[in-house]
N, C-alpha and C. Protein backbone atom coordinates (compact mmCIF):
# COMPACT_ATOMS: atom_id res chain seq x y z
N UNK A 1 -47.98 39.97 -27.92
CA UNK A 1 -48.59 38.70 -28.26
C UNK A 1 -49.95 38.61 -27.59
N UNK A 2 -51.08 37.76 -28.27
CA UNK A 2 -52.26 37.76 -27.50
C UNK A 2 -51.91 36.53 -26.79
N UNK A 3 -53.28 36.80 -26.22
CA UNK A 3 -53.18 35.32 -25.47
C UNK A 3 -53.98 34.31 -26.41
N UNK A 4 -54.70 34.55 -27.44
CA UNK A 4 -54.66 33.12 -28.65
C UNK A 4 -53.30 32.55 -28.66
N UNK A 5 -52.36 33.25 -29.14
CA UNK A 5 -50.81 32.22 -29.45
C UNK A 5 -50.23 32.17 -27.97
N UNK A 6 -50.22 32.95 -26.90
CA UNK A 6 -49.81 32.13 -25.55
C UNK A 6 -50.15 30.96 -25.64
N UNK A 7 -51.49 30.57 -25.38
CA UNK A 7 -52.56 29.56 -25.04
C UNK A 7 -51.78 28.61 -25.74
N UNK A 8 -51.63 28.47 -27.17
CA UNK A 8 -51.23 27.49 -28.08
C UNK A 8 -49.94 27.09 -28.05
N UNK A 9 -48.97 28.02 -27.51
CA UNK A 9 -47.69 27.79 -27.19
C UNK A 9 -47.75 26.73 -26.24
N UNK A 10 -48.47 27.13 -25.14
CA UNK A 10 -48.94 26.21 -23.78
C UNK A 10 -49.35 24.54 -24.05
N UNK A 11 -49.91 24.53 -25.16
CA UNK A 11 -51.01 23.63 -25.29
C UNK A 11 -49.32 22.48 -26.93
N UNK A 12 -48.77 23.34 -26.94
CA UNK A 12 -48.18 22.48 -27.69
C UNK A 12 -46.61 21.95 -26.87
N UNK A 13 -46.97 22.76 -25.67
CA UNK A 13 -45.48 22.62 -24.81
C UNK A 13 -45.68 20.91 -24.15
N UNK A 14 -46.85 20.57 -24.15
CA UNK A 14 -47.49 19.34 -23.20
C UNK A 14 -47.00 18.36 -23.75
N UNK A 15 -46.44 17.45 -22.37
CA UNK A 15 -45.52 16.32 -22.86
C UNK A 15 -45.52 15.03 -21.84
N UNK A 16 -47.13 15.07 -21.50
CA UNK A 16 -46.87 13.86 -20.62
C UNK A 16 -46.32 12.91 -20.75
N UNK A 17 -45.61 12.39 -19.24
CA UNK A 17 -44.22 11.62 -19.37
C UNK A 17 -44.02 10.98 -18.27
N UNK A 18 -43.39 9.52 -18.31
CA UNK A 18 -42.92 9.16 -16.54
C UNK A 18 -41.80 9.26 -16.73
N UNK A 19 -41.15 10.05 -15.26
CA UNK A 19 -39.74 9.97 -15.36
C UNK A 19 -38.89 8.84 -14.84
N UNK A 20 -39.77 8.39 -13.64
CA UNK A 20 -39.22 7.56 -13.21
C UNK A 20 -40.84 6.61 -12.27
N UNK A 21 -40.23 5.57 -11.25
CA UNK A 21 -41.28 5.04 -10.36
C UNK A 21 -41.44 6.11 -9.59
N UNK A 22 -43.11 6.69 -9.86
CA UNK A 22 -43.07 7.56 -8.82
C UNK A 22 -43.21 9.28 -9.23
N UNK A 23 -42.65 9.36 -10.69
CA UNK A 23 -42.76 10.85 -10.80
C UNK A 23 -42.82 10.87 -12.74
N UNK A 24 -43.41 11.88 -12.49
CA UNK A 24 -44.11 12.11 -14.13
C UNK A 24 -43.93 13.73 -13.94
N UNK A 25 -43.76 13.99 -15.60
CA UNK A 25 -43.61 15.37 -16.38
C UNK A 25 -44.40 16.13 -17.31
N UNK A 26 -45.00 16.70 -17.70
CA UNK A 26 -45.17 17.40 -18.68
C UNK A 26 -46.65 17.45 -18.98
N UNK A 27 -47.67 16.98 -17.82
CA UNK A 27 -49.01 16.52 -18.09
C UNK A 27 -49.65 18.50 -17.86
N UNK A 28 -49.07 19.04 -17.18
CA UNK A 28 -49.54 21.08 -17.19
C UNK A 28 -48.60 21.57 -17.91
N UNK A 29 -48.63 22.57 -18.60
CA UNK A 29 -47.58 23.26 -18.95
C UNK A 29 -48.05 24.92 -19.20
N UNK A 30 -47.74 25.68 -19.20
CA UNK A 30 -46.91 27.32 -18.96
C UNK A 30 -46.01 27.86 -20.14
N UNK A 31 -47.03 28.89 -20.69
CA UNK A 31 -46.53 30.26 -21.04
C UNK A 31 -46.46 31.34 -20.72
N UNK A 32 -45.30 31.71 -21.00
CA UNK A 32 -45.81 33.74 -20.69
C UNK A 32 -44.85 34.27 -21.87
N UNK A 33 -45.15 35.35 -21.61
CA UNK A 33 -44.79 36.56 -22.61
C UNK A 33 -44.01 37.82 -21.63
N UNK A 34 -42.86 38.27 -21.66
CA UNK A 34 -42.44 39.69 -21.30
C UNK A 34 -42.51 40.80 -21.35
N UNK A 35 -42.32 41.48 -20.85
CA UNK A 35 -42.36 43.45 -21.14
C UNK A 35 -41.73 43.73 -22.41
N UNK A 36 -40.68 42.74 -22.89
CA UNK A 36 -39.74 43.12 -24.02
C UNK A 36 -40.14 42.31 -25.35
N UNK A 37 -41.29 41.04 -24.92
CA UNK A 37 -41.90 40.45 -25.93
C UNK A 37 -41.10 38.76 -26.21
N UNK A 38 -40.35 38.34 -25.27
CA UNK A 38 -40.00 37.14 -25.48
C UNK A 38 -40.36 36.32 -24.71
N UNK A 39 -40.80 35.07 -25.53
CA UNK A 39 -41.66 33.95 -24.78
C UNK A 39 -41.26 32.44 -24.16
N UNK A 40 -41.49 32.50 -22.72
CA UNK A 40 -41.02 31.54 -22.24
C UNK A 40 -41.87 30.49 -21.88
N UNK A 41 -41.64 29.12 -21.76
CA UNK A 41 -42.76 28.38 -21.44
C UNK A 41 -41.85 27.09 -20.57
N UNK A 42 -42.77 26.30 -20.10
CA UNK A 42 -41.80 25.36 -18.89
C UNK A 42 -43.05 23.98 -18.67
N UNK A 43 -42.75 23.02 -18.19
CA UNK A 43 -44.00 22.10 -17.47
C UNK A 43 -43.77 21.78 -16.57
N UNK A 44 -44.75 20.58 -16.04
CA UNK A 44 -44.55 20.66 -14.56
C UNK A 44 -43.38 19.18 -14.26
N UNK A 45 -43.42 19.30 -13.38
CA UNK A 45 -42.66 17.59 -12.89
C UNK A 45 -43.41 17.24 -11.42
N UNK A 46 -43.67 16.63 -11.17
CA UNK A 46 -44.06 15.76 -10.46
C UNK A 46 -43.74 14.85 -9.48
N UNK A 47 -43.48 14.93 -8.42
CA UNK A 47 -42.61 13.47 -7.49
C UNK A 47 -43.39 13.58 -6.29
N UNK A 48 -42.96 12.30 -5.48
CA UNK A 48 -43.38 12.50 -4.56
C UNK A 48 -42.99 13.05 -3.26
N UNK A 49 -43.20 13.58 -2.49
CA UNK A 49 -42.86 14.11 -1.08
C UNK A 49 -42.68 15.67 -1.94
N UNK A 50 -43.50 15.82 -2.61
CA UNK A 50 -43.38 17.54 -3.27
C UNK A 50 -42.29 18.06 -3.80
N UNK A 51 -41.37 17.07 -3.80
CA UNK A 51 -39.72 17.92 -4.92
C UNK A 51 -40.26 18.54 -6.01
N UNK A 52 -41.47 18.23 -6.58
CA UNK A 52 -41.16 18.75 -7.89
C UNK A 52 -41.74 20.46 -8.14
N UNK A 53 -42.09 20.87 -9.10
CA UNK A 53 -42.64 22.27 -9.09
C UNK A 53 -43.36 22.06 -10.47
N UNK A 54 -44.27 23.22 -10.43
CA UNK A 54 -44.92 23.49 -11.39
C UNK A 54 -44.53 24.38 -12.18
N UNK A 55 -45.30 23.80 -13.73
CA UNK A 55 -45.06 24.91 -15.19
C UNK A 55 -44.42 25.87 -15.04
N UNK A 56 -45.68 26.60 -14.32
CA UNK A 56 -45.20 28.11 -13.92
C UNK A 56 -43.96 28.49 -13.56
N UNK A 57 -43.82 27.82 -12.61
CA UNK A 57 -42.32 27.88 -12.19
C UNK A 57 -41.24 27.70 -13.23
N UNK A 58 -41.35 26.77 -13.86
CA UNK A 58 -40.29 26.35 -14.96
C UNK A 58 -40.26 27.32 -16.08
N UNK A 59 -41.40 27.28 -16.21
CA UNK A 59 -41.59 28.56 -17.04
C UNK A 59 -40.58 29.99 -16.69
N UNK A 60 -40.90 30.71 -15.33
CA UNK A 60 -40.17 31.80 -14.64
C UNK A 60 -38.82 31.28 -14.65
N UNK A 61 -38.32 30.25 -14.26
CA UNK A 61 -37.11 29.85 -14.12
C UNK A 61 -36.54 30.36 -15.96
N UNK A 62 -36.61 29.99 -16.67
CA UNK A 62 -36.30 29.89 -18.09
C UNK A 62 -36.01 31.69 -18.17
N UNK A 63 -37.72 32.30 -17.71
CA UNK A 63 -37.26 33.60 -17.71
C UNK A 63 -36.06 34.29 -17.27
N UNK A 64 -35.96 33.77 -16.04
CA UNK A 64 -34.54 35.03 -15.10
C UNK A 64 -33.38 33.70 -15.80
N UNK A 65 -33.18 32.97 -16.14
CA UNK A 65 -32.23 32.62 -16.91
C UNK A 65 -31.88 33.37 -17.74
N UNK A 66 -32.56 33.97 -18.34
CA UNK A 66 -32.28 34.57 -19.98
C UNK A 66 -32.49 36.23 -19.34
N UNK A 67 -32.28 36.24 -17.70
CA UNK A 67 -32.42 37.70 -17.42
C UNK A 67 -33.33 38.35 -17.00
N UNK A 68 -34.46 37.88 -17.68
CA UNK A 68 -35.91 39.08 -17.66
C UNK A 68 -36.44 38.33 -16.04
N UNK A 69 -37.40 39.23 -15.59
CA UNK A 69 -38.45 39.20 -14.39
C UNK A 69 -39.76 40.24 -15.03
N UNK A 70 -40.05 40.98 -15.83
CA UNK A 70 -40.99 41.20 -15.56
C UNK A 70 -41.81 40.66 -16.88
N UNK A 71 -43.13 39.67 -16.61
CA UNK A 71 -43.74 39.16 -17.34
C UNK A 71 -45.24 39.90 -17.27
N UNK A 72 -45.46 40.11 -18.88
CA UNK A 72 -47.03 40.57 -19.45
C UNK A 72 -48.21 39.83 -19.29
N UNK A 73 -47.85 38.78 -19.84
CA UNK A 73 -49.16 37.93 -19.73
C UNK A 73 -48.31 36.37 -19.66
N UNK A 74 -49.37 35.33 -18.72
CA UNK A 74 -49.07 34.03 -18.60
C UNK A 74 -50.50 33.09 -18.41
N UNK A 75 -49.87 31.73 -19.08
CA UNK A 75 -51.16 30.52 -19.07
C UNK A 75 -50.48 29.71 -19.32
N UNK A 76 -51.79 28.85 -18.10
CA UNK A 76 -50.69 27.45 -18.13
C UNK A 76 -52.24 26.84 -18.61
N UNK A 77 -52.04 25.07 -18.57
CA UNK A 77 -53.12 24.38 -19.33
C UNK A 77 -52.79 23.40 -18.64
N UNK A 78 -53.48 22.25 -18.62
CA UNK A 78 -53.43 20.61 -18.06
C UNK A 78 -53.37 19.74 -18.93
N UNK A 79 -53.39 18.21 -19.26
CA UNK A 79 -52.64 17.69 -20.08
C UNK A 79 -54.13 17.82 -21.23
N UNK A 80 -55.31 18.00 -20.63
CA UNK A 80 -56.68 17.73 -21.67
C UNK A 80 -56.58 19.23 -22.92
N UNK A 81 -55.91 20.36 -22.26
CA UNK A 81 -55.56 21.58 -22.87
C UNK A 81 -56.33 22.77 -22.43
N UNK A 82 -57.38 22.20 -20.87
CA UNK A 82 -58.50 23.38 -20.26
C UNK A 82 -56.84 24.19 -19.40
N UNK A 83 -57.39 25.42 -19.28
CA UNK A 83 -57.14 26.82 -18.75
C UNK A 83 -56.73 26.42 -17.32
N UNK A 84 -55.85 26.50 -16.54
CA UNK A 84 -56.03 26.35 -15.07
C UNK A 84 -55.27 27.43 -14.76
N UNK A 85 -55.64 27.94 -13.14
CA UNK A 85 -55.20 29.48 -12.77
C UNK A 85 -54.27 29.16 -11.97
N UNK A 86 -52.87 29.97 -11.79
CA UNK A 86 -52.06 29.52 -11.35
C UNK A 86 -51.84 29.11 -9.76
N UNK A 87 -51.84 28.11 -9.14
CA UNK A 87 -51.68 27.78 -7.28
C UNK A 87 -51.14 29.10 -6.68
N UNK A 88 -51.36 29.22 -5.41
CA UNK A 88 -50.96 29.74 -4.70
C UNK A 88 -49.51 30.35 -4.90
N UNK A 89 -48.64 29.13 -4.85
CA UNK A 89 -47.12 29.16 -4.74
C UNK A 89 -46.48 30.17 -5.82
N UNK A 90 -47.80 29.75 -7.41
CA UNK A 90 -47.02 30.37 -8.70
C UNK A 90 -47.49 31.61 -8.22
N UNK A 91 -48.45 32.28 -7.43
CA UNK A 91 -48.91 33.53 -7.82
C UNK A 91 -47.66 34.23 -6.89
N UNK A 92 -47.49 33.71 -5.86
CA UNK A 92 -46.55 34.60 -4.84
C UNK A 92 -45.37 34.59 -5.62
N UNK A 93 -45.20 33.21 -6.54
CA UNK A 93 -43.29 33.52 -7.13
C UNK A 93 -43.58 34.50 -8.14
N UNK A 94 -44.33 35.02 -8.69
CA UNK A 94 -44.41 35.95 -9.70
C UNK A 94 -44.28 37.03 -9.14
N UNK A 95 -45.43 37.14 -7.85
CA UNK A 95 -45.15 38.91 -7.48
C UNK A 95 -43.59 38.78 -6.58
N UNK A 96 -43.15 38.11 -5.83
CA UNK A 96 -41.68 37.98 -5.62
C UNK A 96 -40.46 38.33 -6.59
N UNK A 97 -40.56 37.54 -7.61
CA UNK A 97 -39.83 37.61 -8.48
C UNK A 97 -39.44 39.03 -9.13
N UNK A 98 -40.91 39.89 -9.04
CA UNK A 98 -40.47 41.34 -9.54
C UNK A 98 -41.90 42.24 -9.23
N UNK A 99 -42.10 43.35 -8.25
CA UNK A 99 -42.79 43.00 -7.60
C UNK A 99 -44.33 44.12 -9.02
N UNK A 100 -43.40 44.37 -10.08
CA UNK A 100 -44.27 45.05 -11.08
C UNK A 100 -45.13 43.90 -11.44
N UNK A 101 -44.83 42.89 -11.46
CA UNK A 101 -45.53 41.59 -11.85
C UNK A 101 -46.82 41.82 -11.32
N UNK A 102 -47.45 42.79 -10.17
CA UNK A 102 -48.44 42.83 -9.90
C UNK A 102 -49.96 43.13 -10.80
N UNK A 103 -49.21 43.64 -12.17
CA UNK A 103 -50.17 43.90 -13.01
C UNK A 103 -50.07 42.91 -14.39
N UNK A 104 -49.43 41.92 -14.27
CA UNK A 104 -49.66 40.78 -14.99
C UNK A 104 -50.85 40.42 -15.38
N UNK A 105 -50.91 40.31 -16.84
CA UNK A 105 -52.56 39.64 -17.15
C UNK A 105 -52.03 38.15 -16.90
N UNK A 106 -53.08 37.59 -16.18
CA UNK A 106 -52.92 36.15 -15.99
C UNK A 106 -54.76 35.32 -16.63
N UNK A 107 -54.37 34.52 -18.01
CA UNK A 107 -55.47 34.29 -18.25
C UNK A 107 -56.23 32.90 -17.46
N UNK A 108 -58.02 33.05 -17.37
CA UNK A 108 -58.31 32.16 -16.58
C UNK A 108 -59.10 31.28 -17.51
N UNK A 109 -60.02 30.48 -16.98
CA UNK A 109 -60.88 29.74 -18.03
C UNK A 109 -61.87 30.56 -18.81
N UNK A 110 -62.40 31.57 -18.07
CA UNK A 110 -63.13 32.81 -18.61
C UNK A 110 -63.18 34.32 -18.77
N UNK A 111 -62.07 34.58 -18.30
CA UNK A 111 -61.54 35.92 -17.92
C UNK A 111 -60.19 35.99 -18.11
N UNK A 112 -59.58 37.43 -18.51
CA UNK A 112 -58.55 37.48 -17.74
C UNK A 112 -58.55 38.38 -16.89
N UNK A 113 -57.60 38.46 -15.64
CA UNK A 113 -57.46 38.96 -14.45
C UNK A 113 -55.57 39.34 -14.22
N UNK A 114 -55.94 40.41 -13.46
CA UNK A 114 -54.19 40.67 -13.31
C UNK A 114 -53.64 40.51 -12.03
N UNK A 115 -52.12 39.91 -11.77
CA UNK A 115 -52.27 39.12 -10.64
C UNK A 115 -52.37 39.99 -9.29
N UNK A 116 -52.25 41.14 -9.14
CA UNK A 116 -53.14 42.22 -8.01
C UNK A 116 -54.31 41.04 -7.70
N UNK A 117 -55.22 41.26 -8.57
CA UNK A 117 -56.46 40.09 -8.46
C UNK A 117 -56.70 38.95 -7.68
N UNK A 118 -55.50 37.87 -8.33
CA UNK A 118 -55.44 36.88 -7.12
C UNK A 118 -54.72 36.89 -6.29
N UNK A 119 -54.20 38.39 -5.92
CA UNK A 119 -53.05 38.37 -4.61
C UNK A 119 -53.97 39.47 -3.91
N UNK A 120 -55.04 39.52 -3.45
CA UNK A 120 -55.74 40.83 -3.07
C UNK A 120 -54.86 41.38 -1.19
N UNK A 121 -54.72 39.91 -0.53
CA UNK A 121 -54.31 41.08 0.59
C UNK A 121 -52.76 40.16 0.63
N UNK A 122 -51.60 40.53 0.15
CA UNK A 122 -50.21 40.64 0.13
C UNK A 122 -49.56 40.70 1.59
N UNK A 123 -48.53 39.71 1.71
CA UNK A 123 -48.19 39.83 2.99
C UNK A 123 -46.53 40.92 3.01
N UNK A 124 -46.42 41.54 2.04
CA UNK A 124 -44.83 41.79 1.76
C UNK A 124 -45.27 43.07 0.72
């Protein structure tokens, strides 16, 4: 899959939402694509005191549900539909998660980059 139909997967996953006083859903959301070609996507949630997690995450979660860890390409988007690169947290759960993930295309607002890239000095 390119990343034209990632992107759009992403961009149609968006579902801003309040869940409750205090916490909202679906304003980022996350695709990726696998080694084997099946596509997962997730959004974010939101609360306060940090319970919640991001796309990305939900996204990966969906993945090792259904088994897989190693993902090809991923993009997440914000609720307007611009490109955002994944936080800190998503880049380490990806190379964690499987540690081939290191050559993930991860697309940015103008590039893509593989996540080696934004993990340059690895603590593990």
């Amino acid at each position: 899959m390119e990343f034209a139909g990632l992107l759009e997967i992403a961009k149609n996953t968006l579902n801003p939402r309040k869940l409750s006083e205090g916490s909202y859903a679906g304003s980022t959301a996350a695709a990726l694509v696998t080694s084997t070609g099946n596509v997962y996507k997730g959004v974010c949630i939101d609360t306060p005191c940090s319970l919640g997690f991001c796309a990305e995450h939900a996204a990966i979660a969906a993945m090792i549900t259904a088994g897989e860890t190693k993902i090809e390409k991923i993009v997440a988007v914000d609720e307007s539909g611009e490109i955002l690169p994944p936080c800190g947290r998503c880049r380490e759960l990806m190379y964690q998660v499987d540690r081939r993930n290191l050559v993930s295309e991860v697309m940015l607002k103008d590039k893509v980059v593989r996540l080696e890239d934004l993990l340059p000095e690895r603590w593990i």
